[in-house]
C-alpha atoms as a PDB file:
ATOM      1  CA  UNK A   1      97.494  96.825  80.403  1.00  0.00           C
ATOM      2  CA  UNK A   2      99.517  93.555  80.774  1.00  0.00           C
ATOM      3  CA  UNK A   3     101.681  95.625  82.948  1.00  0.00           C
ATOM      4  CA  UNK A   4      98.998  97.283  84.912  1.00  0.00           C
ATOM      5  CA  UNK A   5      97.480  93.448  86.211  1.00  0.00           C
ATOM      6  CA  UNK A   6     100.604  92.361  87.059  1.00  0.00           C
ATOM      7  CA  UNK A   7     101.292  95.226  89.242  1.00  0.00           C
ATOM      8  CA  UNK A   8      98.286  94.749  90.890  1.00  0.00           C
ATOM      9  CA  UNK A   9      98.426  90.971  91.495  1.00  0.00           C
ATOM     10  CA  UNK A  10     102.055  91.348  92.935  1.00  0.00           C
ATOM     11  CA  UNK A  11     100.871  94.631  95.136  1.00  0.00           C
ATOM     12  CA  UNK A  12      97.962  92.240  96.437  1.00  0.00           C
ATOM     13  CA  UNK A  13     100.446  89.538  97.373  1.00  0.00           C
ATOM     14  CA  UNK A  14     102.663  91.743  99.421  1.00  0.00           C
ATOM     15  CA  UNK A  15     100.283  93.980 101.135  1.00  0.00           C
ATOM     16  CA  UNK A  16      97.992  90.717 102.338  1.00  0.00           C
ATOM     17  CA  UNK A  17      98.943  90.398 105.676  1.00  0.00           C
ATOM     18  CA  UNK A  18      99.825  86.769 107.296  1.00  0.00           C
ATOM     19  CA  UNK A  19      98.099  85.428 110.172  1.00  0.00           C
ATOM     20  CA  UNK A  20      99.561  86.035 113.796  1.00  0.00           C
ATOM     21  CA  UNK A  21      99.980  82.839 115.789  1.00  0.00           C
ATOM     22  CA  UNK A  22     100.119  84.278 119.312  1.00  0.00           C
ATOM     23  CA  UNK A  23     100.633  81.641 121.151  1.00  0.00           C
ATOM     24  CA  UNK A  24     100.742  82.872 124.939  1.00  0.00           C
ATOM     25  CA  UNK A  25     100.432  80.694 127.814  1.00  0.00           C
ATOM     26  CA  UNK A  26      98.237  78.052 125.496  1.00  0.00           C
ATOM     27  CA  UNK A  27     100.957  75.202 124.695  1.00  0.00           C
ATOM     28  CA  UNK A  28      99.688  72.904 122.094  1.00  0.00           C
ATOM     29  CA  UNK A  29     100.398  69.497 120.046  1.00  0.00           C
ATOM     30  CA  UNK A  30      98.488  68.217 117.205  1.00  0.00           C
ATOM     31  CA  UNK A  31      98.442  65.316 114.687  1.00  0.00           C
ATOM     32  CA  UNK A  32      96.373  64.435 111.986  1.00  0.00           C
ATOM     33  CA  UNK A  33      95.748  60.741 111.171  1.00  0.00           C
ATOM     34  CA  UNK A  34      98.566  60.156 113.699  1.00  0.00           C
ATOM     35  CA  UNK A  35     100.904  62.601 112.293  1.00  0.00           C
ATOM     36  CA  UNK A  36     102.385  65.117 114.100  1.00  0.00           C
ATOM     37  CA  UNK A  37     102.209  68.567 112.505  1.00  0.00           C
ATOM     38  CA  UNK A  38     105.281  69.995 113.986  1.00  0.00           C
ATOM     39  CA  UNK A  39     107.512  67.661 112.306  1.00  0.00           C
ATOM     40  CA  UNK A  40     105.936  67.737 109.016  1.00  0.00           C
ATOM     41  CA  UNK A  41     108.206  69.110 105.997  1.00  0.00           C
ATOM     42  CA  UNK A  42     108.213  69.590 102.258  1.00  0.00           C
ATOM     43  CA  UNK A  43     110.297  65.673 102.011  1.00  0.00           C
ATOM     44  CA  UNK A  44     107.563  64.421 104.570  1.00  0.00           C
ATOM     45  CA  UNK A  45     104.400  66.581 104.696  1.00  0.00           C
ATOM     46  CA  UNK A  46     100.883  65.881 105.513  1.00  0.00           C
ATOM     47  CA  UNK A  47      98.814  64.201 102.844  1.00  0.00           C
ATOM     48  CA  UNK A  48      95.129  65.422 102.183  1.00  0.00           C
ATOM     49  CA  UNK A  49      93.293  63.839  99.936  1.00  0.00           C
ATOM     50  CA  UNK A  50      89.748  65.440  98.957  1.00  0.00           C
ATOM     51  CA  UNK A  51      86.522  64.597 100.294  1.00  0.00           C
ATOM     52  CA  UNK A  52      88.081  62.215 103.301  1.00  0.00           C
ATOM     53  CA  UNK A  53      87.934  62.539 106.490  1.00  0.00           C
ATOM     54  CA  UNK A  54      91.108  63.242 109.001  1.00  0.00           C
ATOM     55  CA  UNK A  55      91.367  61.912 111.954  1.00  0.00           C
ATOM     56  CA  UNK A  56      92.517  65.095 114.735  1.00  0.00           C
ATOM     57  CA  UNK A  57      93.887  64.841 117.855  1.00  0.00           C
ATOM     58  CA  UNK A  58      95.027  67.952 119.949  1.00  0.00           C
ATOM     59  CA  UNK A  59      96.536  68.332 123.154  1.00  0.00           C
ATOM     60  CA  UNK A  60      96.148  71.830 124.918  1.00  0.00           C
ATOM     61  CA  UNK A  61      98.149  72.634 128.008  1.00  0.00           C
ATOM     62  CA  UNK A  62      97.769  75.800 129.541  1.00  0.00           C
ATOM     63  CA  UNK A  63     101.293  76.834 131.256  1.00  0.00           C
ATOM     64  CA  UNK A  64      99.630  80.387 132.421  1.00  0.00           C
ATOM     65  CA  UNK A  65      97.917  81.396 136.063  1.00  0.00           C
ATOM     66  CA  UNK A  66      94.061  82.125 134.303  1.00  0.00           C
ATOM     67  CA  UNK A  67      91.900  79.614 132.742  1.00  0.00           C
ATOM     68  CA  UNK A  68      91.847  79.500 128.927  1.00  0.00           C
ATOM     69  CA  UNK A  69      89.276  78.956 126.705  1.00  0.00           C
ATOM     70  CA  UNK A  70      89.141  77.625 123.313  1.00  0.00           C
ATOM     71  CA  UNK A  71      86.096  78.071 120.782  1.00  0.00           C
ATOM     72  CA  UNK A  72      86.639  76.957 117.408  1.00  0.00           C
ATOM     73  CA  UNK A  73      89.647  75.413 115.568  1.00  0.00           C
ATOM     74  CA  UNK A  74      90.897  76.859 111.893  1.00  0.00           C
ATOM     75  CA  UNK A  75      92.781  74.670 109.687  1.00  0.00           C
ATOM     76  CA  UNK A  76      93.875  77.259 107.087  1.00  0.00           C
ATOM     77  CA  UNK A  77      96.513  76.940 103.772  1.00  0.00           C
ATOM     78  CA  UNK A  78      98.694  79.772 102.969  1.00  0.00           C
ATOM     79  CA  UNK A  79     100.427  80.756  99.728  1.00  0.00           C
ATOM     80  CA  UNK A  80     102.827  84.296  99.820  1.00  0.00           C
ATOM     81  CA  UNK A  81      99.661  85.295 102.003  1.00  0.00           C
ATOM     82  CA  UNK A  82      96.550  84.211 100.406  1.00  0.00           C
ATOM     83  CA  UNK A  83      94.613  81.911 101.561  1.00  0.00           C
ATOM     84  CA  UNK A  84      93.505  78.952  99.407  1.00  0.00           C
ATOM     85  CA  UNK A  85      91.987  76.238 101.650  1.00  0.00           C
ATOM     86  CA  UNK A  86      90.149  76.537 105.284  1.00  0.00           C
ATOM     87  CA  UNK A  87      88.279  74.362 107.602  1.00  0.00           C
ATOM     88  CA  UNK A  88      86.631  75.664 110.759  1.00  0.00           C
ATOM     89  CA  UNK A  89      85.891  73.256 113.411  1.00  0.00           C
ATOM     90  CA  UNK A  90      83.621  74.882 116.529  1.00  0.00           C
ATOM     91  CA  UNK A  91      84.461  73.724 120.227  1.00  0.00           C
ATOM     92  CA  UNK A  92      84.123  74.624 123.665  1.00  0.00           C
ATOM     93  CA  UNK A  93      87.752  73.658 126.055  1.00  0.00           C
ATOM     94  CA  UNK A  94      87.753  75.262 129.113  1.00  0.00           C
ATOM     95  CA  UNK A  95      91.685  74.709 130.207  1.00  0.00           C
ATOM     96  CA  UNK A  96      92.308  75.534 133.852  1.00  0.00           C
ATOM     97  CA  UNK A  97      96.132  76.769 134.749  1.00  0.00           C
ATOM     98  CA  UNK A  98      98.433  74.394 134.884  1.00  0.00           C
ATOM     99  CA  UNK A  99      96.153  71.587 133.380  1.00  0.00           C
ATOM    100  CA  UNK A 100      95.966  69.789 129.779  1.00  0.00           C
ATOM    101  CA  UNK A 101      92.817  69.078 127.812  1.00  0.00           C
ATOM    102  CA  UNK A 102      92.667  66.560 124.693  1.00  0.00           C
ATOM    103  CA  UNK A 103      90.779  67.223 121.631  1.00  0.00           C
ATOM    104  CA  UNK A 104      90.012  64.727 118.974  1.00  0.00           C
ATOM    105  CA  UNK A 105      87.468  65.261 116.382  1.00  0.00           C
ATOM    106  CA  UNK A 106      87.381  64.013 112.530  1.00  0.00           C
ATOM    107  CA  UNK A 107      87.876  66.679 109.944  1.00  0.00           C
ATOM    108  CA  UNK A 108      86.005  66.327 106.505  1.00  0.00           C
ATOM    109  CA  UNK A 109      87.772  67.743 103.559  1.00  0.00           C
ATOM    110  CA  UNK A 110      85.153  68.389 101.238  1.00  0.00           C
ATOM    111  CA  UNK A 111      85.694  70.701  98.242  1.00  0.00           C
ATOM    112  CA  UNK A 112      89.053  70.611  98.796  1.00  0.00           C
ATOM    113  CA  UNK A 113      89.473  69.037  94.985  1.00  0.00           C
ATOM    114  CA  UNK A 114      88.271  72.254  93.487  1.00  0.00           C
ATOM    115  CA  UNK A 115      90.234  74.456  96.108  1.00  0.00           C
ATOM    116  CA  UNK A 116      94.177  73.714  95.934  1.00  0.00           C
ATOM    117  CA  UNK A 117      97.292  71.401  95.035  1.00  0.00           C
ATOM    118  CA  UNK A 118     100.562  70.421  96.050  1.00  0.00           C
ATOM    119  CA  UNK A 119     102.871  71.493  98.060  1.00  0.00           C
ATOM    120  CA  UNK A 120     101.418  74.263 101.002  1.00  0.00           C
ATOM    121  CA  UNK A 121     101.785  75.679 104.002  1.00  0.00           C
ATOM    122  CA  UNK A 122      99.290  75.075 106.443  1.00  0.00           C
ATOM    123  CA  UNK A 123      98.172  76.444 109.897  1.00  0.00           C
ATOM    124  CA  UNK A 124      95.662  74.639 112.810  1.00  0.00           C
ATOM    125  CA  UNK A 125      94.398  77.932 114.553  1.00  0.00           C
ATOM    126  CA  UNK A 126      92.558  78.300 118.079  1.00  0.00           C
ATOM    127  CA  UNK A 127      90.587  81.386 118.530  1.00  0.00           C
ATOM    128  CA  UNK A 128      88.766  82.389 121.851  1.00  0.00           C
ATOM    129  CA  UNK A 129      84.952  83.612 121.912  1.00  0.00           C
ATOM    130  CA  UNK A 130      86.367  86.482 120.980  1.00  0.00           C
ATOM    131  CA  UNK A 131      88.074  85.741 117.740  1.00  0.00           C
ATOM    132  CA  UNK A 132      91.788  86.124 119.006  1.00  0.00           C
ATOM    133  CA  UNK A 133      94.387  83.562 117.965  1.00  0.00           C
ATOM    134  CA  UNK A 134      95.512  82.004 121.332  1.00  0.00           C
ATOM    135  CA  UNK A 135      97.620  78.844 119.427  1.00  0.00           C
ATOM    136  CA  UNK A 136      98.461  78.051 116.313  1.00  0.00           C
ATOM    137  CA  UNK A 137     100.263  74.400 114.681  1.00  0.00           C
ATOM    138  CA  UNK A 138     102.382  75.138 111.488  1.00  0.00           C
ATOM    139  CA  UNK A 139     102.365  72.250 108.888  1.00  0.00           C
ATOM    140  CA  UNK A 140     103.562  71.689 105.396  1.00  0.00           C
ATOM    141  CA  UNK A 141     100.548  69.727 103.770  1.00  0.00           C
ATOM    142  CA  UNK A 142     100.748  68.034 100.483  1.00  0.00           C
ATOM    143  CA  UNK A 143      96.760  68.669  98.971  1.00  0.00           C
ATOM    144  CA  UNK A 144      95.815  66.105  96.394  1.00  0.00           C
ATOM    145  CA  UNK A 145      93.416  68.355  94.442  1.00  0.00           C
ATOM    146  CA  UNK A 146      93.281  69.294  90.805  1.00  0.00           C
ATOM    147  CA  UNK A 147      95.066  71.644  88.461  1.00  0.00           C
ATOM    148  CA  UNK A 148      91.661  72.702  88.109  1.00  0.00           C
ATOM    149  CA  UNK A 149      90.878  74.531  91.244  1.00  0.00           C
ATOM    150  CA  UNK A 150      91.305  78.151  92.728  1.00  0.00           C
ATOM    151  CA  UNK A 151      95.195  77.657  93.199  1.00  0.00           C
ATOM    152  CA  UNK A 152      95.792  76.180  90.306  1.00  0.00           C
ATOM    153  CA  UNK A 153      93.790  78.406  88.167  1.00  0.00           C
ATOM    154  CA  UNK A 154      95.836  81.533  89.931  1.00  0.00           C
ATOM    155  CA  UNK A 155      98.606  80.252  88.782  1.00  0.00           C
ATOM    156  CA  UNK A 156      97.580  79.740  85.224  1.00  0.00           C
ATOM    157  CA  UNK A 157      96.310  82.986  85.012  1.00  0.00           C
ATOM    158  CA  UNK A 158      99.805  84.676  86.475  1.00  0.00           C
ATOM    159  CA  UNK A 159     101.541  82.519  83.893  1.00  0.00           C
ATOM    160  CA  UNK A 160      99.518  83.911  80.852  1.00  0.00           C
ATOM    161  CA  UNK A 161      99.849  87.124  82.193  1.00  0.00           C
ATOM    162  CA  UNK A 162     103.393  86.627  82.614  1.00  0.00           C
ATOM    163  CA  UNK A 163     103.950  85.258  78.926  1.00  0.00           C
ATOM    164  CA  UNK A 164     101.956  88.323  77.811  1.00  0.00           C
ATOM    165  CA  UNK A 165     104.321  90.719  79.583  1.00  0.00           C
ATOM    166  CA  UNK A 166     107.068  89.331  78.313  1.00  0.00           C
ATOM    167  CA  UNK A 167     106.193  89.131  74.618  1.00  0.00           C
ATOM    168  CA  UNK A 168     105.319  92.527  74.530  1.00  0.00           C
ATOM    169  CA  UNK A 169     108.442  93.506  75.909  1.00  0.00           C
ATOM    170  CA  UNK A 170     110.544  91.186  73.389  1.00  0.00           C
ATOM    171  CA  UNK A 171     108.786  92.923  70.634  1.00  0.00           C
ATOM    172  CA  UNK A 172     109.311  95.982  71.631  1.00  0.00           C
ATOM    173  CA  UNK A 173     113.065  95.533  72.719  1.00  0.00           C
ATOM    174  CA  UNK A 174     112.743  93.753  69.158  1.00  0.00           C
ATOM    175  CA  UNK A 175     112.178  96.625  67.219  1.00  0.00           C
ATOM    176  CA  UNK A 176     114.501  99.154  69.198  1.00  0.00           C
ATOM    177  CA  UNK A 177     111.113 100.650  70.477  1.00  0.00           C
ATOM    178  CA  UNK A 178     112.360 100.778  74.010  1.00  0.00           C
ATOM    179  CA  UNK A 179     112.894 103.906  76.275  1.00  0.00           C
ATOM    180  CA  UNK A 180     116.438 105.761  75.731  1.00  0.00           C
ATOM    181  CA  UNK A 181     116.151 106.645  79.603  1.00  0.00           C
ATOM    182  CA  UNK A 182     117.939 103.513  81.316  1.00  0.00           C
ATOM    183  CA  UNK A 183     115.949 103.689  84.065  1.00  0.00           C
ATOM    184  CA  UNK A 184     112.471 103.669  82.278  1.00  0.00           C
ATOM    185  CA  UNK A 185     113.861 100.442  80.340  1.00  0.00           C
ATOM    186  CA  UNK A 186     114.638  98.911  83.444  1.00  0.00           C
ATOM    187  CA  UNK A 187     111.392  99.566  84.820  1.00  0.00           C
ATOM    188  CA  UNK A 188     109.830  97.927  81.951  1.00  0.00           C
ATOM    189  CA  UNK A 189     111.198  94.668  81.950  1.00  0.00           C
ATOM    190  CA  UNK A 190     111.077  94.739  85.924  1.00  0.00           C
ATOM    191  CA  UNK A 191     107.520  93.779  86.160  1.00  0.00           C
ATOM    192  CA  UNK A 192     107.842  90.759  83.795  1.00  0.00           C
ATOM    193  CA  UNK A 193     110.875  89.744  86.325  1.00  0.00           C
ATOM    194  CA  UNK A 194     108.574  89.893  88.671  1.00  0.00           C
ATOM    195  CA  UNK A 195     105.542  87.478  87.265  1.00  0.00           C
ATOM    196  CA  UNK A 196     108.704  84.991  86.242  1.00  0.00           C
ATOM    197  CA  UNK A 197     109.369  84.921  89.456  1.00  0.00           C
ATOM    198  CA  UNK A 198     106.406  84.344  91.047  1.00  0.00           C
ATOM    199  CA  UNK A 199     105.055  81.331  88.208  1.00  0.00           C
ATOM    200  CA  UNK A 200     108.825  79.550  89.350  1.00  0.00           C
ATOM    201  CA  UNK A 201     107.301  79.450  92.943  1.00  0.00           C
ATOM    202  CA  UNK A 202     104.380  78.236  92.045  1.00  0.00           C
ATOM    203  CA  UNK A 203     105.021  75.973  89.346  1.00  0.00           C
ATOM    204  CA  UNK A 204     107.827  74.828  92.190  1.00  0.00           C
ATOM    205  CA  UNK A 205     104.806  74.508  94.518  1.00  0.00           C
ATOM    206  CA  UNK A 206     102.624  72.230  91.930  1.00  0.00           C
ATOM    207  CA  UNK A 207     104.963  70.087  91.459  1.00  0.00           C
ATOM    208  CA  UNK A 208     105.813  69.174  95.117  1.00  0.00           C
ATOM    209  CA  UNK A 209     109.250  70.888  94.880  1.00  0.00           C
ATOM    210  CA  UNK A 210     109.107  73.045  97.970  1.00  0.00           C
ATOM    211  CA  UNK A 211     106.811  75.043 100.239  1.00  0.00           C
ATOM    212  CA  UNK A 212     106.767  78.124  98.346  1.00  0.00           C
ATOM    213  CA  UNK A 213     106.996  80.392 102.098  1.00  0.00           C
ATOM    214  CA  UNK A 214     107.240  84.269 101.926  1.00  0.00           C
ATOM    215  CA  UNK A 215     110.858  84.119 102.552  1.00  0.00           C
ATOM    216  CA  UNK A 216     111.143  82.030  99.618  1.00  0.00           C
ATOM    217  CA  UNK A 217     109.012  83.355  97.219  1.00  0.00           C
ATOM    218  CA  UNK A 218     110.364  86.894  97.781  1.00  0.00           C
ATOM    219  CA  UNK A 219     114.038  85.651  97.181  1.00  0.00           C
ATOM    220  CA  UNK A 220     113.073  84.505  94.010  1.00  0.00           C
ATOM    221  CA  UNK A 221     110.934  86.903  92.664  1.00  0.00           C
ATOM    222  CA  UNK A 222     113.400  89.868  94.044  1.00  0.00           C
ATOM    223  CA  UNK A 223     116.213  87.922  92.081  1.00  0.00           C
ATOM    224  CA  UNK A 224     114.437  87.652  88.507  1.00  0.00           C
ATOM    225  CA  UNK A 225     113.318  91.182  89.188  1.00  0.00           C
ATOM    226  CA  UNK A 226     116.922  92.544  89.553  1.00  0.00           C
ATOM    227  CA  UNK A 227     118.031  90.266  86.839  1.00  0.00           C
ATOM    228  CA  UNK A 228     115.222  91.627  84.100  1.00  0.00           C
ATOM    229  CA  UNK A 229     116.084  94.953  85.162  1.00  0.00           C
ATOM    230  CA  UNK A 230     119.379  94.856  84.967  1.00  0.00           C
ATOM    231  CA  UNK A 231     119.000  93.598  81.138  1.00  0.00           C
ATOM    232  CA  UNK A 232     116.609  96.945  80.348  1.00  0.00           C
ATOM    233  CA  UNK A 233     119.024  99.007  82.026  1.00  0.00           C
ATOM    234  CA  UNK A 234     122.363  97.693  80.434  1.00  0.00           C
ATOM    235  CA  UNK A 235     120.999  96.486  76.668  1.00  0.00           C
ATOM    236  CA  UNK A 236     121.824  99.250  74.147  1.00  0.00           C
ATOM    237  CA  UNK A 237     119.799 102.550  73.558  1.00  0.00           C
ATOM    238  CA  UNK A 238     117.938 102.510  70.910  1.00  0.00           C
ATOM    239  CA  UNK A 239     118.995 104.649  67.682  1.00  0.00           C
ATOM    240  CA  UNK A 240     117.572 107.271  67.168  1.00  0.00           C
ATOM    241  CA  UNK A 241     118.278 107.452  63.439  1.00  0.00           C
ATOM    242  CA  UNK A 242     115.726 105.135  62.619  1.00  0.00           C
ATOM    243  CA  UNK A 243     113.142 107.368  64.068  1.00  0.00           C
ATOM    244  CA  UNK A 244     114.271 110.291  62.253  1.00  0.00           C
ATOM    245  CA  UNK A 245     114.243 108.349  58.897  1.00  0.00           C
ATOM    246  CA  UNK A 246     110.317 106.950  59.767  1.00  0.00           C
ATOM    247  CA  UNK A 247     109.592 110.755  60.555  1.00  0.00           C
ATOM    248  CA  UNK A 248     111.535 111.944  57.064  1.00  0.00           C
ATOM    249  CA  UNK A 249     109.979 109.143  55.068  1.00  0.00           C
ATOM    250  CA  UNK A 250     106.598 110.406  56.177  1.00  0.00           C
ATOM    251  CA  UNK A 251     107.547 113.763  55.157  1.00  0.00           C
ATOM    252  CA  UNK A 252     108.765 112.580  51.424  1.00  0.00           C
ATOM    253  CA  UNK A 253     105.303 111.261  51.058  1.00  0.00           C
ATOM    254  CA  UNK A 254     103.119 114.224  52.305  1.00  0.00           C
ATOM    255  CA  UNK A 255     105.151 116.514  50.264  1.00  0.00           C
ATOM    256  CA  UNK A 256     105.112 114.073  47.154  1.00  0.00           C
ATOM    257  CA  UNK A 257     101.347 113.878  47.584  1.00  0.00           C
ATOM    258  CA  UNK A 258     101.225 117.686  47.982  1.00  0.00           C
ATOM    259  CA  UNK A 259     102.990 118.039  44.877  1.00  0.00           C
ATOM    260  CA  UNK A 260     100.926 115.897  42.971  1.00  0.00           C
ATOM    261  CA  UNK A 261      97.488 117.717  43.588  1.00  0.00           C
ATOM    262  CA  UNK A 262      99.518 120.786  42.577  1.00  0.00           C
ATOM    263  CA  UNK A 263      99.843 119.568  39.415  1.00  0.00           C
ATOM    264  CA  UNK A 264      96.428 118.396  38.815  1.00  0.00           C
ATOM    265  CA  UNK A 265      95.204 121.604  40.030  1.00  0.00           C
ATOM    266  CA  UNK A 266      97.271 123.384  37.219  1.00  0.00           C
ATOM    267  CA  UNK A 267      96.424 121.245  34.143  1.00  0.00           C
ATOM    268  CA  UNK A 268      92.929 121.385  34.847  1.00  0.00           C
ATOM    269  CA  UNK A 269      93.465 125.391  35.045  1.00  0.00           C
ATOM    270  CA  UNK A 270      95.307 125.094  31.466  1.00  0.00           C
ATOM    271  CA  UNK A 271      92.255 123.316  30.415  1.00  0.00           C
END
């Protein structure tokens, strides 16, 4: 069961697509509370702190032949694909070719407490009426929210899931209970591999270590995948003595029992 929810959280965070930033003939430049986004990293990211306002400033220069329009703005944060945090901003730019437009509106981060923390990537998106992605800003933002919130509870919950996984493979490698097939041991301590791998990233993440990014977080979790594999596949097979001396201890007893009805049955015949 343990097994089964970790398969499914790790098949949700690889099939989630990220978002496209397409950003054609649209060039753009943004800071936040005089910031610049493009030169934020993890050692100097952007600071949000909940329920305050930023300050947003965007320059739009449109380096095509047709006029572009811009409709709303998207300020989105991104863990191994999920989303966690987003903020959309309507507008109406109307950029001729060749000329720039400036932006500058004040963002209000409220709920953001109960939405992430730490470390995470971050993306300022411009859409057209239509929806489409013409720009997009890439920032590493450093949220000021509480262990308490929707990133912070995922992570919790991959970590008991995680612990759970593993203890029920320790026991079971414990008591020689494990497959004899090498691969089907391997498989079974691959999925724990897995969910270590993924609470490093975002315990990592938490604690302002690094932006856990998809390159990143697949590195690690592909490494402490091969490694707990590796250790199924290699650790010794099980003997299969001691299930032949459960199965003939069980035996001993039925026939025991068996034996001693028999000889009720025939004293009470005597009788």
């Amino acid at each position: 069961m343990v097994a089964s929810l970790l398969v499914a959280v790790v098949t949700a965070l690889c099939v989630t697509p990220s978002a496209a930033a397409d950003t054609g003939a649209l060039a753009v430049s943004a800071t936040m509370n005089g910031q610049d986004l493009g030169t934020t990293t993890s050692g100097n990211p952007l600071w949000l702190t909940p329920n305050e306002s930023v300050d947003v400033v965007v320059d739009l220069t449109n380096t095509g032949s047709e006029t572009l329009s811009v409709w709303q703005v998207d300020f989105v944060g991104r863990v191994v694909g999920l989303s966690f945090f987003s903020y959309a901003t309507p507008i109406e730019a109307i950029v001729p070719p060749g000329a720039t437009q400036t932006l500058r509106y004040r963002l209000n981060l409220t709920g953001l407490q109960g939405q992430a923390t730490g470390l995470i990537g971050a993306e300022l998106r411009f859409s057209d009426r239509a929806g489409a992605t013409v720009a997009a800003v890439a920032a590493v933002t450093d949220v000021r929210g509480s262990l308490i919130s929707v990133y912070g509870l995922f992570g919790v919950a991959l970590l008991v899931l995680t612990a759970l996984s593993v203890s029920d493979v320790a026991i079971a490698l414990a008591r020689q209970r494990l497959s004899t097939n090498r691969w089907k041991r391997g498989m079974r301590l691959l999925m724990p591999g897995i969910g270590i791998g993924l609470v490093i990233v975002f315990s990592a993440s938490v604690l302002r270590l690094w932006i856990p990014d998809t390159g990143l977080w697949m590195a690690i979790a592909g490494l402490t995948a091969i490694t707990f594999f590796a250790i199924g596949y290699f650790s010794p097979t099980p003997d299969d003595d001691d299930d032949f001396d459960d199965d003939f201890d069980e035996f001993d007893e039925l026939a025991i029992s068996d034996l001693g009805i028999e000889n009720i049955t025939a004293s009470e015949s005597r009788r």
